[in-house]
Every structure is written in structure tokens, then in C-alpha cells.
Protein backbone atom coordinates (compact mmCIF):
# COMPACT_ATOMS: atom_id res chain seq x y z
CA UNK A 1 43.27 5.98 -94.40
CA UNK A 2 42.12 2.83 -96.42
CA UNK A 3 40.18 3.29 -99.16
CA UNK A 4 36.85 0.87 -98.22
CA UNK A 5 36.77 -1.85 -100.62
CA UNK A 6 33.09 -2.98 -102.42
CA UNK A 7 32.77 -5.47 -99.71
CA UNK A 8 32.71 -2.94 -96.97
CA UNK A 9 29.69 -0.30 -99.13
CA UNK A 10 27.77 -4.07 -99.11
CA UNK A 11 28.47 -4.77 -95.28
CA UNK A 12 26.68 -0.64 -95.10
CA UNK A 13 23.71 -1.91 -96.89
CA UNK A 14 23.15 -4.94 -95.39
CA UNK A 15 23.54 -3.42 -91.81
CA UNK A 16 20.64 -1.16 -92.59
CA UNK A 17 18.59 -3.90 -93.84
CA UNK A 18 19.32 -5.40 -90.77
CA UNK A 19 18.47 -2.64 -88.45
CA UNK A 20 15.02 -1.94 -90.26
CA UNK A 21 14.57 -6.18 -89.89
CA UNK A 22 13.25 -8.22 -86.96
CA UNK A 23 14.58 -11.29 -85.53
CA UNK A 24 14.43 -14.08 -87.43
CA UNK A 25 13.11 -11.51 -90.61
CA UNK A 26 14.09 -12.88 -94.39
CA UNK A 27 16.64 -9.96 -96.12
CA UNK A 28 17.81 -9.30 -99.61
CA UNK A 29 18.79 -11.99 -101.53
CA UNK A 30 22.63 -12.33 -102.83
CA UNK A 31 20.75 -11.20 -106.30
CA UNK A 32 18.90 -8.49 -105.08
CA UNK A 33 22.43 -6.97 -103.08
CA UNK A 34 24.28 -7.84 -106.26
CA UNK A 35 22.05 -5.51 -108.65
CA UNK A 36 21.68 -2.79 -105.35
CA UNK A 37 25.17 -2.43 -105.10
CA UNK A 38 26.52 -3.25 -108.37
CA UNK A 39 28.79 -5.80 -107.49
CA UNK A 40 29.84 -10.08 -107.87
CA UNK A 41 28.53 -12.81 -105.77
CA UNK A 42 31.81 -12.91 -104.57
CA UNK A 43 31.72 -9.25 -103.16
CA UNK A 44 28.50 -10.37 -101.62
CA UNK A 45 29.53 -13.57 -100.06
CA UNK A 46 32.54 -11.93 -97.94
CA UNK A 47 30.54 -9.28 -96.78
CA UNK A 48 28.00 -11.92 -95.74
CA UNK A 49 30.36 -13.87 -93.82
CA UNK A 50 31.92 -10.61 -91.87
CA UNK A 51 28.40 -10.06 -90.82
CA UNK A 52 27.53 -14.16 -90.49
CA UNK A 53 30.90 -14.09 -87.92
CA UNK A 54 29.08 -11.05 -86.45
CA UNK A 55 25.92 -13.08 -85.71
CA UNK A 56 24.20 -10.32 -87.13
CA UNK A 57 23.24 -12.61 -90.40
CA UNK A 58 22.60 -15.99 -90.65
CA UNK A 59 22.61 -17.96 -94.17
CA UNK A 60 19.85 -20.84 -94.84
CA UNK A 61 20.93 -23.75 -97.45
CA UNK A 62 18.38 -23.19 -100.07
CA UNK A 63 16.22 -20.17 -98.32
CA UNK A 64 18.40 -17.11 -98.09
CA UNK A 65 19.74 -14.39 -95.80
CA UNK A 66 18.08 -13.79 -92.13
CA UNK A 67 18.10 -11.74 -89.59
CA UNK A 68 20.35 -13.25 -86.47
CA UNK A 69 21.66 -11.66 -83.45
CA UNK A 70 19.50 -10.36 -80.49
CA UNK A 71 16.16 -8.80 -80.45
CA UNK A 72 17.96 -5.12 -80.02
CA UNK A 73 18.25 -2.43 -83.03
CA UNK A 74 20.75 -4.05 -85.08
CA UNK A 75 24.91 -3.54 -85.13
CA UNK A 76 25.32 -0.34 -82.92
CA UNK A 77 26.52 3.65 -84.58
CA UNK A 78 28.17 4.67 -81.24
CA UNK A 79 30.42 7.15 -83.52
CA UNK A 80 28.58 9.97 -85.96
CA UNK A 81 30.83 11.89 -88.06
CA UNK A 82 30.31 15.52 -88.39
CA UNK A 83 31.17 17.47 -91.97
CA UNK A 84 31.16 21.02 -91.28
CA UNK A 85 30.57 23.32 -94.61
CA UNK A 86 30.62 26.95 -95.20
CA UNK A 87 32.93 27.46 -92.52
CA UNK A 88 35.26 30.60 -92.46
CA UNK A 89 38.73 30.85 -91.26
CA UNK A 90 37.89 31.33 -87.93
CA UNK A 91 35.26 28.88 -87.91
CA UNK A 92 37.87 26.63 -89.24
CA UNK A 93 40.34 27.06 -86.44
CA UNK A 94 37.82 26.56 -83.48
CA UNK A 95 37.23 23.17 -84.66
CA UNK A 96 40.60 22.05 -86.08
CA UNK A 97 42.60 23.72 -83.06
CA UNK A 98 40.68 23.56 -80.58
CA UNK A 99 40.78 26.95 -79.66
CA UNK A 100 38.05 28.60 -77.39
CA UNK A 101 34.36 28.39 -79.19
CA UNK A 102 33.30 31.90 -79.31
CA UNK A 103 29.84 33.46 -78.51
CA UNK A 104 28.68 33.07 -82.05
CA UNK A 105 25.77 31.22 -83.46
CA UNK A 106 28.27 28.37 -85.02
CA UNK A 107 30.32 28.71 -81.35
CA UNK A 108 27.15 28.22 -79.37
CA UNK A 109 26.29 25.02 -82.10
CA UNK A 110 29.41 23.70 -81.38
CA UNK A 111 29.49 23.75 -77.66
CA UNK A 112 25.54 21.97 -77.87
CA UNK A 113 27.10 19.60 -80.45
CA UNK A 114 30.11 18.68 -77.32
CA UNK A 115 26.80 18.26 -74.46
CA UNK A 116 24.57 15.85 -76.52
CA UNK A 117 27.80 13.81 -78.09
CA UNK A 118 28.26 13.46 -74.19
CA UNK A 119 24.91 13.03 -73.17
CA UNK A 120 23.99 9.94 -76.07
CA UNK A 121 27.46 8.37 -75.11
CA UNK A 122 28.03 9.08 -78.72
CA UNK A 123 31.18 10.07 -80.45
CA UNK A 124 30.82 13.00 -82.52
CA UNK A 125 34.06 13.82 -84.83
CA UNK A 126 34.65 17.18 -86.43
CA UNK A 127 35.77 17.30 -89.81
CA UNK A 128 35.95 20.59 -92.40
CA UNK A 129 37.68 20.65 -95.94
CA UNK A 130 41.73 20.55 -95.12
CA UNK A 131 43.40 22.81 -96.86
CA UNK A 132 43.24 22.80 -101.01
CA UNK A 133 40.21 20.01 -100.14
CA UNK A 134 37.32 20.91 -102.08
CA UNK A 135 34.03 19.97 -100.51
CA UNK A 136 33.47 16.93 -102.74
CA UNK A 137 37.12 15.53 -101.80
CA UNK A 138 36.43 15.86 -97.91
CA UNK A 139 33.13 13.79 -98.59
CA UNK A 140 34.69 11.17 -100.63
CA UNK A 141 37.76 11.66 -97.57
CA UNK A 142 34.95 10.33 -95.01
CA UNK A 143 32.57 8.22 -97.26
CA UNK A 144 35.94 6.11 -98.00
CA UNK A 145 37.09 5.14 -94.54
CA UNK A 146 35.84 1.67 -93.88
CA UNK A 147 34.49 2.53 -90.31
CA UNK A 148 32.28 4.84 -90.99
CA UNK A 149 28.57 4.53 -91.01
CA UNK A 150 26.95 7.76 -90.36
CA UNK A 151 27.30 11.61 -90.84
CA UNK A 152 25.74 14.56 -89.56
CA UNK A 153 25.94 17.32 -91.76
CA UNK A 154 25.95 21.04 -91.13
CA UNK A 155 25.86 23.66 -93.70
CA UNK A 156 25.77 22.14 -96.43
CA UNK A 157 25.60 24.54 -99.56
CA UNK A 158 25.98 21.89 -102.70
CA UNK A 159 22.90 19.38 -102.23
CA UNK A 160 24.58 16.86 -105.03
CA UNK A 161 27.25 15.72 -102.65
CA UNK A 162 24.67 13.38 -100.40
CA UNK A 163 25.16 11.18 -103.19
CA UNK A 164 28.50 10.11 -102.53
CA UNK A 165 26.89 9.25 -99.01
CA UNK A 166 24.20 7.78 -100.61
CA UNK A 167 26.30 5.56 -102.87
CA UNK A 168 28.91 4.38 -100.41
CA UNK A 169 25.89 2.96 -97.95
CA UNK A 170 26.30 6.03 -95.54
CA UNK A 171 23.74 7.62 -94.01
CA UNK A 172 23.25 11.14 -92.79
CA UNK A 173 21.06 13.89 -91.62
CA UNK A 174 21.46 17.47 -92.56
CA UNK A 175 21.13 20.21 -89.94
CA UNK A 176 20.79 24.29 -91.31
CA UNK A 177 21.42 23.33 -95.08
CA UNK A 178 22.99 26.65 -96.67
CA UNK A 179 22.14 25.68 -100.13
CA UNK A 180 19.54 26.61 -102.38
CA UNK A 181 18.05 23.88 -103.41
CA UNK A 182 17.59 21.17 -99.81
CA UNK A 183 18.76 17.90 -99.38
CA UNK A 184 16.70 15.07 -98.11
CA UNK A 185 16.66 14.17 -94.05
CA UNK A 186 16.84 18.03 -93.02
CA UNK A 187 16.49 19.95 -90.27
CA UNK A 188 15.96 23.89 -90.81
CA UNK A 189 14.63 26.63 -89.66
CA UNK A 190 11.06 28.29 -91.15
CA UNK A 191 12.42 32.13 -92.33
CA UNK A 192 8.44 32.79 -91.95
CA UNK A 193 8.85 31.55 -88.47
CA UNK A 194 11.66 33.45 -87.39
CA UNK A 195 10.93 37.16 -89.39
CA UNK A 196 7.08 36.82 -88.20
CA UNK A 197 7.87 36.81 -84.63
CA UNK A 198 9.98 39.50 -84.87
CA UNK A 199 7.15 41.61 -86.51
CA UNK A 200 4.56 40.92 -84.74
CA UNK A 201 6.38 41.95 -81.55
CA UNK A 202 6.80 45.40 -83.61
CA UNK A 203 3.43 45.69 -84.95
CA UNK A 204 1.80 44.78 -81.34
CA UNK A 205 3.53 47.81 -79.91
CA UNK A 206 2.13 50.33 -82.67
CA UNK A 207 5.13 50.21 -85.28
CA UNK A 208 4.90 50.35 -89.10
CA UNK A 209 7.38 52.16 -90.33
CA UNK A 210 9.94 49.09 -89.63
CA UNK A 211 13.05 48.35 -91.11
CA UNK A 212 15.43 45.14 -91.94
CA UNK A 213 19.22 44.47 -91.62
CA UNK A 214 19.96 41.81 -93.20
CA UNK A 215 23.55 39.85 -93.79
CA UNK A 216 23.20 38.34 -97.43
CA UNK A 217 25.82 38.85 -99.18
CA UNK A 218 25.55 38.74 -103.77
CA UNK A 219 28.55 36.78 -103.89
CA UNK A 220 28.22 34.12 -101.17
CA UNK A 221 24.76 32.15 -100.24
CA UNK A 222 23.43 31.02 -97.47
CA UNK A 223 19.68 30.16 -97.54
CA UNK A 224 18.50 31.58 -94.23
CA UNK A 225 19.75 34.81 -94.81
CA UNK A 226 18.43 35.10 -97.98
CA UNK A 227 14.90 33.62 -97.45
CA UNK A 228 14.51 35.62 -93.61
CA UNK A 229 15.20 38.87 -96.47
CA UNK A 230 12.55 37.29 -98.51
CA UNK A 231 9.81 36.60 -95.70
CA UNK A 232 10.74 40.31 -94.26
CA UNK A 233 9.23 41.47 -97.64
CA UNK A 234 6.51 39.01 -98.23
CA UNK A 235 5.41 39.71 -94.58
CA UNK A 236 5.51 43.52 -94.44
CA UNK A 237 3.03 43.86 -97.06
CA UNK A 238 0.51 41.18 -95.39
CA UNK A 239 0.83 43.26 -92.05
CA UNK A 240 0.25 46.26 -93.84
CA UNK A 241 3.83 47.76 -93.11
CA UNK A 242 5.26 50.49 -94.79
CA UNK A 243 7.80 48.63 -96.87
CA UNK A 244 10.53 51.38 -98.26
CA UNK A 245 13.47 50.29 -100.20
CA UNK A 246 16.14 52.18 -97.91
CA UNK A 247 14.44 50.54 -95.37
CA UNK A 248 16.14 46.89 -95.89
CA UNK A 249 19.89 47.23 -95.95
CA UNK A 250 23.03 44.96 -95.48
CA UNK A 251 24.91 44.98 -92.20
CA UNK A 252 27.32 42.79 -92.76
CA UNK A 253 29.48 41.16 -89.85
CA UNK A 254 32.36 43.62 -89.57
CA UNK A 255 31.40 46.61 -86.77
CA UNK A 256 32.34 49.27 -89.25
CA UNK A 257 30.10 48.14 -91.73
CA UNK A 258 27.32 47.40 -89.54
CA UNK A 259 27.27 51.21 -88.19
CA UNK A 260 27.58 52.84 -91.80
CA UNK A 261 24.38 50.95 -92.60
CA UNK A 262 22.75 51.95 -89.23
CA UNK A 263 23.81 55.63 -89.76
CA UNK A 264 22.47 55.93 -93.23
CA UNK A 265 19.43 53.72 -92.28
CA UNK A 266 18.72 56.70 -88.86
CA UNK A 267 19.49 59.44 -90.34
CA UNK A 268 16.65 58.99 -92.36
CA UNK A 269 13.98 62.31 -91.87
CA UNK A 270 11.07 59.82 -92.12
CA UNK A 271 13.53 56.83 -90.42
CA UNK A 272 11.95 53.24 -89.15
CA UNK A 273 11.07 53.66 -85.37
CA UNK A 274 11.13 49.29 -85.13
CA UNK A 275 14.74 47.78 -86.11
CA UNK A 276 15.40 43.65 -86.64
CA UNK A 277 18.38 42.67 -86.87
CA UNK A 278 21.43 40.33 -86.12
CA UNK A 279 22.13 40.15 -82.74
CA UNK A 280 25.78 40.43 -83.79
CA UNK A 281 24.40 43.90 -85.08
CA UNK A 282 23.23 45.04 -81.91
CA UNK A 283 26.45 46.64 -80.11
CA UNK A 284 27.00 48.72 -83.41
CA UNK A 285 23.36 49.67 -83.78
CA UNK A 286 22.86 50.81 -79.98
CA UNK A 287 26.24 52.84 -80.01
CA UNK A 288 25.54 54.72 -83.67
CA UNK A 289 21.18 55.49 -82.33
CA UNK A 290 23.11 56.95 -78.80
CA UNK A 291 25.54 59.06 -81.47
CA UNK A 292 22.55 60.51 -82.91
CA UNK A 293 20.47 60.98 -79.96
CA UNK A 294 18.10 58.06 -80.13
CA UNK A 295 17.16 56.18 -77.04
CA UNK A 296 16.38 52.37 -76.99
CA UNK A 297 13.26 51.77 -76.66
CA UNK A 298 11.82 55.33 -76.79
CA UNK A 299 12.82 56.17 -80.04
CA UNK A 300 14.15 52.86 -81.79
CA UNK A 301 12.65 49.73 -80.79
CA UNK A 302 15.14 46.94 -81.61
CA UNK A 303 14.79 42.91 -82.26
CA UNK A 304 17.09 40.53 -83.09
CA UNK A 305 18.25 37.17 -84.33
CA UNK A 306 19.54 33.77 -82.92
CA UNK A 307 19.25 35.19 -78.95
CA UNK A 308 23.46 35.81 -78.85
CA UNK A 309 25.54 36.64 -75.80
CA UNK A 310 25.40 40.00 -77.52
CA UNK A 311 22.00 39.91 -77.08
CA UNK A 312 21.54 40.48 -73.10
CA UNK A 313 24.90 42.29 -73.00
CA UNK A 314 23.20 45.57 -74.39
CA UNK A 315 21.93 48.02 -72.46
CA UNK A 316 18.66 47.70 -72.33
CA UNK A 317 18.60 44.15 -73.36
CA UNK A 318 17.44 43.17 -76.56
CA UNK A 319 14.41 41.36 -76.99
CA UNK A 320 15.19 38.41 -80.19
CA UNK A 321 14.04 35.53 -81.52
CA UNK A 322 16.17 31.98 -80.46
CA UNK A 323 16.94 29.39 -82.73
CA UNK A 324 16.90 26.07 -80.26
CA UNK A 325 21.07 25.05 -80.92
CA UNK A 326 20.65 22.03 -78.95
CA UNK A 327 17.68 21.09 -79.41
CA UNK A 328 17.81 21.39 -82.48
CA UNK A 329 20.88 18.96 -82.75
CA UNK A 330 18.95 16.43 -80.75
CA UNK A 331 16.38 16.55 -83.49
CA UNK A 332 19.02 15.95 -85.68
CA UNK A 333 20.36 12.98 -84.11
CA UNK A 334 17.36 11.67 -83.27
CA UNK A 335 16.43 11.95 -87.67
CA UNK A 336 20.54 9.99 -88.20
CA UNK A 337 19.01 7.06 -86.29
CA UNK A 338 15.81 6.93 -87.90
CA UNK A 339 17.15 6.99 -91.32
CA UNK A 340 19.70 4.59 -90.07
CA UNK A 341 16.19 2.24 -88.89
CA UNK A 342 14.82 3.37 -92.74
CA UNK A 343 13.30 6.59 -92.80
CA UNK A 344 13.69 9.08 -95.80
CA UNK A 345 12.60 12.39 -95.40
CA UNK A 346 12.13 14.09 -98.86
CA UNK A 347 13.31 17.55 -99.96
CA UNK A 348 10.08 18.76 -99.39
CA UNK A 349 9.31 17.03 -95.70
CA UNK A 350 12.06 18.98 -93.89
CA UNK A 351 11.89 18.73 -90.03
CA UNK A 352 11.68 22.63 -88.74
CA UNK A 353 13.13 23.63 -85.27
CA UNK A 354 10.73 25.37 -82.79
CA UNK A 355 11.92 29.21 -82.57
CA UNK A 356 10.41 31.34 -80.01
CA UNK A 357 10.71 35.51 -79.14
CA UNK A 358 12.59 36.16 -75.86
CA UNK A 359 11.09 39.26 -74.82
CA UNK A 360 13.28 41.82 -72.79
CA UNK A 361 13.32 46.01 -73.02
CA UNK A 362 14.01 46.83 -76.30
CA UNK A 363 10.71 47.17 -77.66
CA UNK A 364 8.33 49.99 -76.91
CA UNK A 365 5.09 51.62 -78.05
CA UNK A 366 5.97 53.32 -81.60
CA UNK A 367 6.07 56.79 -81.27
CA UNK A 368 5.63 59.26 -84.37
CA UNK A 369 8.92 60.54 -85.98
């Protein structure tokens, strides 16, 4: 792949100027793009005439740079690259081999990603780390190809790397940012949001004694879980649960895992009678309440997270709280080409996606333990 030259990271900025511009509209001088983009008049004149041959640009003797071309948006992004973080192996081999996209959160994202690539007309290419990539290398990797103009990011854990995008003229939106600290143009979801549903469809039914399992792991972040943990705490107390330590345990993702935690967390003498949780949990948490001789709803009322095929597979079907996967992408795309038109969002003006409670039979009146 050819490694853009400075003339190509001017023909970026000048295409944006041109796509926030009207017809006929002055733009940056040669001076102005020189001291933007750090480079000669030289660099600036052939990127100039690339976009003059264009007819996006038109040079007046003695006036400047103007806007040319038609009346429409400016020069076209019919292709979005997509730079997939925080993926595990498995994660990795759905979208580098093509191999069947699972029932998962991520699979469901991925098959929404496929329907509004196809809806827009819009190319949307996959990329993750390759092998012995580091996350930096894979953005310099797509920030360096010549042809590309815009990203859509997912995941993204290390907030620093938007500034290779930002200094090679790129632009990008970032959809469910892992990281601590957010990067600008996001789209995420409100913990408070998604954990507040989820109690208030407890605490409507009579439950207080209501308990949380949870997938953050000490040595690996990812903001949701950790600030859904967070809100679970922060919440409790302002609906007056009964917030007990041993109440709030990891599940984890493996099945064996997920029913140790549910055993220890039922076998409790004074145990939660309300449950949220993953909806990967569910399976493991229905089959380890039957083994003790807890029925869902009667005894246990159950909620969980992201509305999963695992989700209405139970028996009775769990009631959860849906995180919008394709809508959620459109939002996203619809941020990439208003940033691409000159919109900044700042780190603290995320866009939020619009969750909602999908009630089913898995929640009951609380009864006393």
C-alpha cells in the first residue's frame, strides 16, 4: 500500500473545506493551508491542481482559492473504513474469515453494520490489528493509504490514536468507545440509562433485595461494563435498595464461570429475589436457580442486557434492556458525514443511543425469602 505523500493529507483538508463551502465560497489561502498542514507552497500547489482538474477548486489570479463544481455536498465518501478494536480471537476470525457472525452483541453489530453499508450504497471495509500489529500501527496502516477519507471506529480503548486521524486529514466517528477517557464525535450508550431500566422494572414489581452480575474484568477495560457496575451502585442506594457486597459479583463469559457465581450468589440464606444480568448469563443462571429449586419468575425474577438471541430462547423468556445495533450505527454514520460537512462533537457532547426494556415473563411480584 503507498504511503500517502503530504500532497494527498492537503487534498484531505481542502476537500473538507470544500464540503463545509458553498458554490462560488472563498477557501483557505495557499498561506493559511501551508501553516495548517505544515507544508511548502509547492505541496500546496499540486494538491490544488488535483482538485482544480477535479473542478472541485478553482484558482483566481490575484484573489485566491474558490469553491467550483456543482451545487451538491462536495467530492463524494462512497467508501467508510471500519477499525475494529478490542476484538478477541473469535471476534477476529468472523471478520477476517468470514465465517458465520454469531448471536453475540459484536455478531448482531456486525450483521447491522452489512444492512446499512447496503442500504446508504456505502462501502463499509473491515479492518482489525493483523497479527503482531499494535493498535497504533493498524491506524497509521489506514491513515496512510492515499484513498482513504473516512473511518468509523468501534471500540476504541486508547483515545490518543484519533490523532493520527486527525493529523493525516481523516475523519471519523466513534461508535461504543471502550476506553476510559472518550474521544470526540462519539456515540455511546448512558450506563444510567441502561442499569435504571433494569431496576425500575425490579423495584415496580416489589423487589429490593436485588443483585448484579456484572462482566468487568481487573485486568482488561471496557467502559460500559465498568460504568453499568458503577450506576448499579450509585442507583441502588437512590432507590433505596438493599445494596450487599455479595450481592454484585462477576460472571464472566465462560458457562462454568457464570454458574459458580450464580450458585454462590443463590445459595445465599437471605439471597436477591431480582437478578440483572448479561443475557449471555441467562442459560447458566436459569439452569443453576432450576438445580436449586428456584422457579423463574416465582422465586428469581431475572433481567438482562443487550436483548440477545439468548434472551427469548429461555424458558420463560427474559425480559432485558436493548441496545439499538442498527440504529445505533445509522447514528453513527449519519455523525461521519457531519463531521465530514464540519461538525466536532467534544468529549463531553457524546451522542447517546435510545435503549428501551423489552418486557417478557421473567419478572414477577417479589416474594419474601
Amino acid at each position: 500500500m503507498a504511503k500517502p505523500s503530504s500532497t494527498h493529507r492537503v487534498a484531505r483538508y481542502l476537500e473538507k473545506q470544500i464540503r463545509t463551502s458553498c458554490l462560488g465560497d472563498s477557501l483557505p489561502s495557499v498561506r493559511q493551508v501551508m501553516k495548517t498542514c505544515r507544508v511548502s507552497p509547492q505541496t500546496v500547489a499540486a494538491a490544488v491542481s488535483e482538485l482544480e482538474r477535479a473542478n472541485w477548486l478553482e484558482v483566481r489570479p490575484q484573489s485566491g482559492l474558490y469553491r467550483a463544481g456543482s451545487a451538491d455536498a462536495g467530492p463524494a465518501i462512497d467508501t467508510i473504513e471500519v477499525l475494529y478494536f478490542n476484538v478477541n480471537d473469535h471476534l477476529r476470525r468472523m471478520i477476517l474469515d468470514q465465517t458465520p457472525v454469531d448471536t453475540s452483541f459484536h455478531g448482531d453489530l456486525l450483521g447491522a453494520l452489512g444492512r446499512a453499508g447496503a442500504a446508504r450504497k456505502t462501502t463499509l471495509r473491515l479492518h482489525v490489528p493483523e497479527p503482531g500489529e499494535s493498535d497504533a500501527d493498524m491506524t497509521h496502516r489506514i491513515a496512510d493509504d492515499p484513498e482513504v477519507r473516512a473511518c468509523l471506529i468501534i471500540s476504541l480503548v486508547d483515545s490518543t490514536l484519533v490523532e493520527i486521524l486527525n493529523t493525516a486529514q481523516v475523519v471519523y466517528t466513534n461508535l461504543f468507545p471502550a476506553g476510559f477517557i472518550l474521544p470526540p464525535n462519539a456515540v455511546v450508550n448512558q450506563a444510567d440509562d441502561v442499569v435504571g431500566q433494569q431496576i425500575e422494572a425490579l423495584v415496580a414489581q416489589g423487589h429490593t433485595h436485588i443483585g448484579y452480575m456484572h462482566t468487568v474484568e481487573d485486568d482488561h477495560y471496557h467502559r460500559d461494563s465498568l460504568l453499568r457496575r458503577e450506576s448499579f451502585y450509585r442507583l441502588a442506594i437512590k432507590f433505596g435498595l438493599s445494596v450487599r457486597p455479595d450481592y454484585v459479583t462477576f460472571g464472566g463469559f465462560a458457562g462454568e464461570t457464570v454458574r459458580r457465581a450464580a450458585t454462590k450468589l443463590l445459595s445465599h440464606e437471605k439471597r436477591p429475589t431480582g437478578l440483572i444480568c448479561s443475557d449471555a448469563h441467562l442459560p447458566y443462571i436459569y439452569e443453576t436457580a432450576k438445580s436449586l429449586g428456584l422457579r423463574i419468575p416465582r422465586d428469581l425474577s431475572v433481567v438482562g442486557t443487550d436483548d440477545l438471541v439468548e434472551a427469548s430462547d429461555v424458558d420463560p423468556p427474559a425480559s432485558t434492556v436493548r441496545v439499538p445495533r442498527l440504529a445505533s450505527i445509522e447514528k453513527a454514520l449519519d455523525l461521519l458525514m457531519e463531521v465530514a460537512h464540519g461538525r466536532t462533537l467534544r468529549t463531553d457532547q457524546p451522542l447517546t443511543t435510545d435503549v428501551r426494556l423489552i418486557s417478557r415473563r421473567s419478572i414477577s411480584l417479589a416474594r419474601d425469602v
